[in-house]
N, C-alpha and C. Protein backbone atom coordinates (compact mmCIF):
# COMPACT_ATOMS: atom_id res chain seq x y z
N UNK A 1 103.40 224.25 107.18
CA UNK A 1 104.12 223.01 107.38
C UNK A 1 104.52 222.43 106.02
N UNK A 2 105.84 221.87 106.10
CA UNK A 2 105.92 220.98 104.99
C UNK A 2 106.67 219.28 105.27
N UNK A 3 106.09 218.95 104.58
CA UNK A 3 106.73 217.02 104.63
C UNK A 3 108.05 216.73 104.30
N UNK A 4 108.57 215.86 105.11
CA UNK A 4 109.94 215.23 104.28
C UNK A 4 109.16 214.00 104.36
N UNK A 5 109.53 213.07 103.65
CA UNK A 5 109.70 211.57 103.35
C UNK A 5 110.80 210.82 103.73
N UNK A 6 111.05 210.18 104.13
CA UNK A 6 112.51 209.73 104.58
C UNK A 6 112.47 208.51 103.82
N UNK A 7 113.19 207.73 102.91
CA UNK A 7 112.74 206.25 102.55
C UNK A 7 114.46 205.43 102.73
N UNK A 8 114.34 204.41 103.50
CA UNK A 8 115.67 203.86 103.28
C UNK A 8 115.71 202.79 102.14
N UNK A 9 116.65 202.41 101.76
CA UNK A 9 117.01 202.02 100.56
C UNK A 9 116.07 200.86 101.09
N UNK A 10 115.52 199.54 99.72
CA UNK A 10 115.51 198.72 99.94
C UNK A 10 116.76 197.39 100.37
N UNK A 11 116.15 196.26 100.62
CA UNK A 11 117.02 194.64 100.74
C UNK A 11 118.12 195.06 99.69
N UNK A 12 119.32 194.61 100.33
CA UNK A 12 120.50 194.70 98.86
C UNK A 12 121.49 192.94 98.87
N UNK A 13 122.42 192.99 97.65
CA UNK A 13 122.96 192.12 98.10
C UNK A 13 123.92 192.25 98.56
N UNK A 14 124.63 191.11 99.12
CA UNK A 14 125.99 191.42 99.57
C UNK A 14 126.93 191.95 98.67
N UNK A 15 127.95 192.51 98.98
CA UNK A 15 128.81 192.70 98.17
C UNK A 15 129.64 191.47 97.65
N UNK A 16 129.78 191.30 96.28
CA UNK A 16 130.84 190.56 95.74
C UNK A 16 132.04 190.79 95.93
N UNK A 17 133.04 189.51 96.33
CA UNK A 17 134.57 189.77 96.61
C UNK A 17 135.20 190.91 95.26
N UNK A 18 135.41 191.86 95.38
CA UNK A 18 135.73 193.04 95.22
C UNK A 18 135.17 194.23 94.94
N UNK A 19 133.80 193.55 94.91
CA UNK A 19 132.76 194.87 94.70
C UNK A 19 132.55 196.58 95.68
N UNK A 20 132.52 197.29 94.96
CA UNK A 20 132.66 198.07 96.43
C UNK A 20 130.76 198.25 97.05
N UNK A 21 130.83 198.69 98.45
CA UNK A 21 129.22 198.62 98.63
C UNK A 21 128.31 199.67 97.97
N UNK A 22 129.02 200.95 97.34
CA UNK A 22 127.99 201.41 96.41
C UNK A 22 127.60 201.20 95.17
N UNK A 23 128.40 200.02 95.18
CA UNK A 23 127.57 199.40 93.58
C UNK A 23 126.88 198.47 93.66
N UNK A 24 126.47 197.79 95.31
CA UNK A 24 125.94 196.41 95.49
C UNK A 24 124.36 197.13 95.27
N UNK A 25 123.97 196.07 94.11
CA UNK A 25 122.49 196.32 93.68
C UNK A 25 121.05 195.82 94.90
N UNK A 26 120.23 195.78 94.38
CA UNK A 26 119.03 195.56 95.09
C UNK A 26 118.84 194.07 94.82
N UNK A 27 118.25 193.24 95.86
CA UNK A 27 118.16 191.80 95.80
C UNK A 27 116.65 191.75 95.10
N UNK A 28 116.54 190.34 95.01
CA UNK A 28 114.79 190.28 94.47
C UNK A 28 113.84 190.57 95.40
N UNK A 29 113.88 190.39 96.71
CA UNK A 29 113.23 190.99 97.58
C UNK A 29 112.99 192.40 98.04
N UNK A 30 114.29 192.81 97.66
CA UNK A 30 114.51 194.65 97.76
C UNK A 30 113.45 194.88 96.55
N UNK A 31 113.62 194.60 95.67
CA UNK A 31 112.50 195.12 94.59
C UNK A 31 111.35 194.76 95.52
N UNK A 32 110.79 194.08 95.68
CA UNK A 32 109.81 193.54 96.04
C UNK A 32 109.58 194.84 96.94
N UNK A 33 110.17 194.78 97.91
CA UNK A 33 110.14 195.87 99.07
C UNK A 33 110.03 197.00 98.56
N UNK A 34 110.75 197.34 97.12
CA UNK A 34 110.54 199.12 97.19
C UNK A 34 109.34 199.14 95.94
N UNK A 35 109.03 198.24 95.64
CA UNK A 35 107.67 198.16 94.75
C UNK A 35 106.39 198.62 95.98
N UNK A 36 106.72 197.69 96.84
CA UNK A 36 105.64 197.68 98.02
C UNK A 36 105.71 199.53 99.07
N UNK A 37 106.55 199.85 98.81
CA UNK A 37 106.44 201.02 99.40
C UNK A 37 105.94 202.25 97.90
N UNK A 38 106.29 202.33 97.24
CA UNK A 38 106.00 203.00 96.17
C UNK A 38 104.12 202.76 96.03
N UNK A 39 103.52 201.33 96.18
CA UNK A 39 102.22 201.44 96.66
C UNK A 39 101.87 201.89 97.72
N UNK A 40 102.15 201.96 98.93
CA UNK A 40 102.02 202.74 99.90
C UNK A 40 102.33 204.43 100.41
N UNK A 41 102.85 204.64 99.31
CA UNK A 41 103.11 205.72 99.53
C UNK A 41 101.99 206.20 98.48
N UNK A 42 101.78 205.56 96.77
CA UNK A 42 100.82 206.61 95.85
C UNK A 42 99.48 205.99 97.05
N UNK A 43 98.90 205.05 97.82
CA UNK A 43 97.89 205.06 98.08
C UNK A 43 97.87 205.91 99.45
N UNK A 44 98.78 206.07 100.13
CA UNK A 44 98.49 207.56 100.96
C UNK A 44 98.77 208.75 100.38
N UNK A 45 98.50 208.91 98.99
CA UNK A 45 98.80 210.34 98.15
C UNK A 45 100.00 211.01 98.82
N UNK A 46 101.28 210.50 98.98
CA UNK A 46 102.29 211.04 99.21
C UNK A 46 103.04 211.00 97.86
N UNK A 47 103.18 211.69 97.02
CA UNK A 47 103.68 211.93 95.77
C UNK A 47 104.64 213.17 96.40
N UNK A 48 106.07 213.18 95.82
CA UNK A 48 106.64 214.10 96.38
C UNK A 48 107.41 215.27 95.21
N UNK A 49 107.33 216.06 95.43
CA UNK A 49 107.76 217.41 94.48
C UNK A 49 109.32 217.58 94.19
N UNK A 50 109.96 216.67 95.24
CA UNK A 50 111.55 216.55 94.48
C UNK A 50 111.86 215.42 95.50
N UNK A 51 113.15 215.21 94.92
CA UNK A 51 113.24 213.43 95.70
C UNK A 51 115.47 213.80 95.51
N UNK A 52 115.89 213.72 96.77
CA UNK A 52 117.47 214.00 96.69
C UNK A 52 117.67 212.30 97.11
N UNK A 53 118.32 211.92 96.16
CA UNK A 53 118.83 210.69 96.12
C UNK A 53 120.52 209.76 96.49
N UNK A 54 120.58 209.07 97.75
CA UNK A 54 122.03 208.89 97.35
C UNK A 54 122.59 208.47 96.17
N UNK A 55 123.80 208.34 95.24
CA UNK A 55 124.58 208.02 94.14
C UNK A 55 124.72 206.17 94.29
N UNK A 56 124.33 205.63 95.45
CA UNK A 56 125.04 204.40 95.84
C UNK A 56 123.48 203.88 94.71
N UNK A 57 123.75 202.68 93.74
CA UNK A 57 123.10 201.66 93.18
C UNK A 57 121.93 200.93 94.22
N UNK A 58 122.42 200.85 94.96
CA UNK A 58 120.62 200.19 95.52
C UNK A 58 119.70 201.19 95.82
N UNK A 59 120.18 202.50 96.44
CA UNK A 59 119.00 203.74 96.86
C UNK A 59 118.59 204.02 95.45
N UNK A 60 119.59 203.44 93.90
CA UNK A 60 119.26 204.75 93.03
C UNK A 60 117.81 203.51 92.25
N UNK A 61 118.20 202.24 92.56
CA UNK A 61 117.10 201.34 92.16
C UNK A 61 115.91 201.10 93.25
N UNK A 62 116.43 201.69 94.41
CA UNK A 62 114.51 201.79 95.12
C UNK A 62 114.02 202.84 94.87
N UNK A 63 114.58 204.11 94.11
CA UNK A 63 113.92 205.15 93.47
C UNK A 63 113.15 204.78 92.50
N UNK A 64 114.10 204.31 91.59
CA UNK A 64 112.83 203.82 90.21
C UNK A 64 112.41 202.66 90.45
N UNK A 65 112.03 202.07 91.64
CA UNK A 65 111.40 201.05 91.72
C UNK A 65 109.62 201.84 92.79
N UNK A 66 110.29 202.93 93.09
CA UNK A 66 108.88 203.85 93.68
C UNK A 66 108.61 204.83 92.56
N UNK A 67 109.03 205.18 91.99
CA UNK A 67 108.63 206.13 90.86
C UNK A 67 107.67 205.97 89.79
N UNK A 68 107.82 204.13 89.69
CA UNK A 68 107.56 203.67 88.26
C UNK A 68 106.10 203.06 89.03
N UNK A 69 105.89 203.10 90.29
CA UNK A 69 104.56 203.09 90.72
C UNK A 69 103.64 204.49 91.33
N UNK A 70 104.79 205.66 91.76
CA UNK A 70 104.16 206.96 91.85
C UNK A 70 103.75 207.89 90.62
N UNK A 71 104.77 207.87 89.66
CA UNK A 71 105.40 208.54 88.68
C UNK A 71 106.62 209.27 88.88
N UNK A 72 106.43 210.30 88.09
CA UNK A 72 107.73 210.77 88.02
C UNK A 72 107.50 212.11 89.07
N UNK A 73 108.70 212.23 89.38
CA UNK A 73 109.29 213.33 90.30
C UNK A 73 110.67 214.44 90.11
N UNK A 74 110.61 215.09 90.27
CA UNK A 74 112.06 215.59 90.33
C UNK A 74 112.93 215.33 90.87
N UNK A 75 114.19 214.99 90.22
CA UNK A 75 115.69 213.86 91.16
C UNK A 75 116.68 214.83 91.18
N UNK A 76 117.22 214.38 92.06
CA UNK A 76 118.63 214.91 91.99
C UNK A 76 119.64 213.87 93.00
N UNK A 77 120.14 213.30 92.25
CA UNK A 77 121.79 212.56 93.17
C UNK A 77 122.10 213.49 93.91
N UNK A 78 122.21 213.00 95.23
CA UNK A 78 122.83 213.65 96.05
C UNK A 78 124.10 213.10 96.79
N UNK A 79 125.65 213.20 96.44
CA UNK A 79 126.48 212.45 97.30
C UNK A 79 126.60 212.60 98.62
N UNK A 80 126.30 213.91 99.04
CA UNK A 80 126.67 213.62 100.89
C UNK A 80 125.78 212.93 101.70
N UNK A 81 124.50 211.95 100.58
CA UNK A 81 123.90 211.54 101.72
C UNK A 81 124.11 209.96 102.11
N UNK A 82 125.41 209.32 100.82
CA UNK A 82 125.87 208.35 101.15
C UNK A 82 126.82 208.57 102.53
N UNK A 83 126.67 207.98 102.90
CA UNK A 83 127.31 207.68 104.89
C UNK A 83 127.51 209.07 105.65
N UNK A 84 125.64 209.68 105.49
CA UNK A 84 125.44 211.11 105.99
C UNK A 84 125.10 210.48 107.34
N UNK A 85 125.81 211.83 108.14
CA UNK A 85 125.21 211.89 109.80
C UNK A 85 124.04 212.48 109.69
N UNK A 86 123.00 212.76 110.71
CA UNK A 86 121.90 213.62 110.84
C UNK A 86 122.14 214.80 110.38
N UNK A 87 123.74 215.27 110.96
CA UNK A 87 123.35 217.28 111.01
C UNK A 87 123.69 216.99 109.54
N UNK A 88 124.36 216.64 108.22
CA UNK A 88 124.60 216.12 107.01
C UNK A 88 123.26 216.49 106.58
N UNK A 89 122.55 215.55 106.67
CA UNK A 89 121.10 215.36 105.96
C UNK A 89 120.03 216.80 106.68
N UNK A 90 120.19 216.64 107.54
CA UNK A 90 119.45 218.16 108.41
C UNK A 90 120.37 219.38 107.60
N UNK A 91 121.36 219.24 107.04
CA UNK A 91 121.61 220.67 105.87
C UNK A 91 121.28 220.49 104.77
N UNK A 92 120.97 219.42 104.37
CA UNK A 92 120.36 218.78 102.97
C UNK A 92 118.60 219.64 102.97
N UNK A 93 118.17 219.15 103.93
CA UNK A 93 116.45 219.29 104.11
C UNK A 93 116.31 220.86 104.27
N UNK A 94 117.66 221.78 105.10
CA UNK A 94 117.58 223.39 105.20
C UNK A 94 117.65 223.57 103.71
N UNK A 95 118.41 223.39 102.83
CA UNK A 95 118.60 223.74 101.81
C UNK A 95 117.57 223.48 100.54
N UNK A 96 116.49 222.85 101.07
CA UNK A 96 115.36 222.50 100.18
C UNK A 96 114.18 223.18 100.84
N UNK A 97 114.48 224.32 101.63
CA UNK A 97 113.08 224.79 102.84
C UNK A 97 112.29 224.84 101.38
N UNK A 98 112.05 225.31 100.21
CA UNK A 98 110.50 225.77 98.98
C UNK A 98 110.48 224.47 98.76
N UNK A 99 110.60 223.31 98.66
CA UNK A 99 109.84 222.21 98.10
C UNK A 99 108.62 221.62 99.69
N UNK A 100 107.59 221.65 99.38
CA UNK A 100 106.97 221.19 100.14
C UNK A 100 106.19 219.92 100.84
N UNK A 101 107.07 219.30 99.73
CA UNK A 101 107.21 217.79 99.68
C UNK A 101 108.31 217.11 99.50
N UNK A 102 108.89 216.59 100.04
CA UNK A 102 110.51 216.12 99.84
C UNK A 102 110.56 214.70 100.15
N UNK A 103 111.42 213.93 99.24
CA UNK A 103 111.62 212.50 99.53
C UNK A 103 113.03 212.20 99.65
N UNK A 104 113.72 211.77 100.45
CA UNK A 104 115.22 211.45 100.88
C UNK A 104 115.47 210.13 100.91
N UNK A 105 116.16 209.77 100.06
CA UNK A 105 116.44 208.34 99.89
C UNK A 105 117.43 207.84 100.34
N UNK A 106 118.17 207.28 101.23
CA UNK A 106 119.09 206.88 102.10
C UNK A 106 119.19 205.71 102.92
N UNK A 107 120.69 205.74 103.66
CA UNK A 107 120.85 204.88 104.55
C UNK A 107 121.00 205.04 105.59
N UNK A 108 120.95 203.80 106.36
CA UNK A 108 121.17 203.91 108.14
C UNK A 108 122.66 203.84 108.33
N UNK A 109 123.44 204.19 109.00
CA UNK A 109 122.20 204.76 110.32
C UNK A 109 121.84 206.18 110.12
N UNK A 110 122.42 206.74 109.52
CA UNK A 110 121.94 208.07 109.05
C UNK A 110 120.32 208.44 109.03
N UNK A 111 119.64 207.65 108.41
CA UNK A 111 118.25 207.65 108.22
C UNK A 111 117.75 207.91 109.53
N UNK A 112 117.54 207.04 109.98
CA UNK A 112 116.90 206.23 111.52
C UNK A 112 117.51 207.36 112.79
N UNK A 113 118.70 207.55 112.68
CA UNK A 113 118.89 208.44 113.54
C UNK A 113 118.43 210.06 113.14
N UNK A 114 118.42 210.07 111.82
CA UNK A 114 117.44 211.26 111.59
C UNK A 114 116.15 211.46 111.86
N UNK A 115 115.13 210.48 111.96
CA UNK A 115 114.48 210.26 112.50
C UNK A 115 114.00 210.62 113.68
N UNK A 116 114.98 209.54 114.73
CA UNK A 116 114.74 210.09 116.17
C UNK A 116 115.19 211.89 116.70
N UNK A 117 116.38 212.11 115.73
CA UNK A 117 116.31 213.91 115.89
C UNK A 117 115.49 214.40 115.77
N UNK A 118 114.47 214.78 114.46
CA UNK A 118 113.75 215.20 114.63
C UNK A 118 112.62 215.19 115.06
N UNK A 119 112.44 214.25 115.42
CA UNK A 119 111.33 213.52 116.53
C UNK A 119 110.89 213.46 118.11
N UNK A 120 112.21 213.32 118.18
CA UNK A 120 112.23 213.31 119.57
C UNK A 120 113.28 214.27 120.30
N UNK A 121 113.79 214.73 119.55
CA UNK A 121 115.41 215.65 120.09
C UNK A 121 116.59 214.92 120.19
N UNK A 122 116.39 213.41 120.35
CA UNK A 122 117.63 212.91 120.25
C UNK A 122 118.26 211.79 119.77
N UNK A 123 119.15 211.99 119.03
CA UNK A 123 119.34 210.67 117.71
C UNK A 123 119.69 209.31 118.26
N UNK A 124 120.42 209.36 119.76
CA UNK A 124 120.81 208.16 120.20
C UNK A 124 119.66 207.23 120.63
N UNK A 125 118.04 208.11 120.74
CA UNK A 125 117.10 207.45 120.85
C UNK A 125 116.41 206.44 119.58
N UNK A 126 117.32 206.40 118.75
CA UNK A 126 116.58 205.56 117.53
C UNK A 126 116.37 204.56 117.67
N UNK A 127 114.67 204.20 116.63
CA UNK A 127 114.34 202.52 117.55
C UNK A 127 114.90 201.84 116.02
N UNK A 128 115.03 202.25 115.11
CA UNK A 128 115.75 201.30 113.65
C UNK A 128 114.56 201.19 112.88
N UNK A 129 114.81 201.41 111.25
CA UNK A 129 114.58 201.76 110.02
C UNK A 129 114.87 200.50 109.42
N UNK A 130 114.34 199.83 109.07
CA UNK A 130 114.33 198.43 108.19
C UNK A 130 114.46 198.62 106.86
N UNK A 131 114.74 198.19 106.03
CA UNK A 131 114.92 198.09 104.52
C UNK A 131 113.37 198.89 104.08
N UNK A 132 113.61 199.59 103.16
CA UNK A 132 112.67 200.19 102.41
C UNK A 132 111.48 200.74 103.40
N UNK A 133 112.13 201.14 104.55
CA UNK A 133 111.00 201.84 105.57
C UNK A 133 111.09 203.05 104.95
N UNK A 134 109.25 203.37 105.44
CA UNK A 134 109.11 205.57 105.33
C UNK A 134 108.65 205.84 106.40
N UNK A 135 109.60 206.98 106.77
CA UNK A 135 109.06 207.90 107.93
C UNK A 135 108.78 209.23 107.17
N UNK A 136 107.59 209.85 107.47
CA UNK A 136 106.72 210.77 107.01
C UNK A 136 107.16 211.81 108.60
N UNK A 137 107.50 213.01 108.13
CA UNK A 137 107.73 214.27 109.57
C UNK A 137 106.73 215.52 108.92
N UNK A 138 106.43 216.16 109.22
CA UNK A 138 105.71 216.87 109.35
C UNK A 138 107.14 218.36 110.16
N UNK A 139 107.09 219.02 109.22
CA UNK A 139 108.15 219.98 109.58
C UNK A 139 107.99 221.68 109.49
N UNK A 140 107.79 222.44 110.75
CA UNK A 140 107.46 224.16 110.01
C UNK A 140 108.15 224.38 108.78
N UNK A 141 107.65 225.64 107.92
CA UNK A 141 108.33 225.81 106.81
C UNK A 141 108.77 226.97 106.74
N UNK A 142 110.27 227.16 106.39
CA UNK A 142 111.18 228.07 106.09
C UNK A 142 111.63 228.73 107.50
N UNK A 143 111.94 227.70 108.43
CA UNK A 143 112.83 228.11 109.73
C UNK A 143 113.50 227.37 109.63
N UNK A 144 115.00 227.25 110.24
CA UNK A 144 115.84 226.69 110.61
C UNK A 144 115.28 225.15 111.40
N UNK A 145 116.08 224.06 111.25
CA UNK A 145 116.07 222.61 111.65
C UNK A 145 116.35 222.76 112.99
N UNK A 146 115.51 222.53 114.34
CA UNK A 146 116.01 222.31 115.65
C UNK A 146 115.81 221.13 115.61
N UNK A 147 116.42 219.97 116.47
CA UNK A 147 115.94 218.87 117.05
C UNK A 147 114.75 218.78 117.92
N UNK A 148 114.23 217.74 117.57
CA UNK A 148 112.51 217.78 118.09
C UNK A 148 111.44 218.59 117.55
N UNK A 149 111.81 219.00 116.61
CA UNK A 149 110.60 220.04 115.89
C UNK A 149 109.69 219.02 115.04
N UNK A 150 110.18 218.32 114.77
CA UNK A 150 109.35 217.07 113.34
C UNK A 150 108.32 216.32 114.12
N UNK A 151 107.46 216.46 113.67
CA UNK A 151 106.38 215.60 113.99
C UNK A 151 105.70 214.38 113.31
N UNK A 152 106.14 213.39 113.92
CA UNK A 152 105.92 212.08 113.38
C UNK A 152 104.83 211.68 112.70
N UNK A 153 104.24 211.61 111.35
CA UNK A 153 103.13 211.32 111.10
C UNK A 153 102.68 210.00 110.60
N UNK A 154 103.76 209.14 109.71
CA UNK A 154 103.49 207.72 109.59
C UNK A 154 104.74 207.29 109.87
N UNK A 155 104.78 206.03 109.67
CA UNK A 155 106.16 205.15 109.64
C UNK A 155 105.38 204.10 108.99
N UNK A 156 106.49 203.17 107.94
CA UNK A 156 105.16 202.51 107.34
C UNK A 156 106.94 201.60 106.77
N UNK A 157 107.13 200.28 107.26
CA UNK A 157 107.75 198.89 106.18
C UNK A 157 107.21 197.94 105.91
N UNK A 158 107.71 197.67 105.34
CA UNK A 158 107.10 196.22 104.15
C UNK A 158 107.21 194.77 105.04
């Protein structure tokens, strides 16, 4: 078996009249929030062996806002997982089958409905992913992604 991590971005702000939304940063509470998961995650020893990150400014500041309380990890920006569907991110996670710890930093609905795929078999069943939520799956290693194969092991927001 191996783990994904799922973490959605923390609290952001609105966008400023012309800002676009991947540059809208993290609010003071979003810190707050992805400080608070970055403790929850080093105190359930979930430290993860590579971490694919969206490019958008608030996922890339709830990274180093969990990092700088886990440590360091291996990153990599990832663009398709800004306004990824499930099967999107479900080729993201095939393509990482040797890391046996994985952290995915993203947004909804993408997240949340990834979630209920692999969880339950079906994405329209999603119950919603709150700011700086982790869902922890539990996933065989080095087979192909079916729906319903992931096994839910925490869910954990601030």
């Amino acid at each position: 078996m191996r783990e994904v991590i799922l973490l959605r971005h923390a609290h952001a702000e609105p966008a400023s009249p012309g800002q676009a939304d991947i540059d809208r940063p993290l609010s003071p509470q979003g810190l707050a929030e992805a400080e608070a998961a970055g403790r929850w995650l080093a105190a359930q020893g979930l430290l993860p062996d590579r971490v694919l990150c969206s490019p958008s400014r608030r996922t890339r500041e709830t990274l180093e806002a969990v990092l700088a309380v886990t440590g360091y990890a291996e990153q990599r920006l990832e663009e398709s997982i800004y306004e990824a569907t499930p099967g999107t991110l479900i080729g993201l996670l095939e393509a990482q089958q040797e890391v046996e710890r994985l952290l995915l930093v993203g947004h909804n609905p993408g997240m949340e409905r990834l979630v209920a795929l692999l969880h339950s078999g079906r994405s329209g069943d999603y119950r919603g992913m709150p700011t700086a939520a982790v869902a922890v799956l539990a996933l065989p290693a080095r087979v192909a992604i079916e729906p319903g194969m992931g096994r839910l092991t925490a869910f954990w927001w601030p």
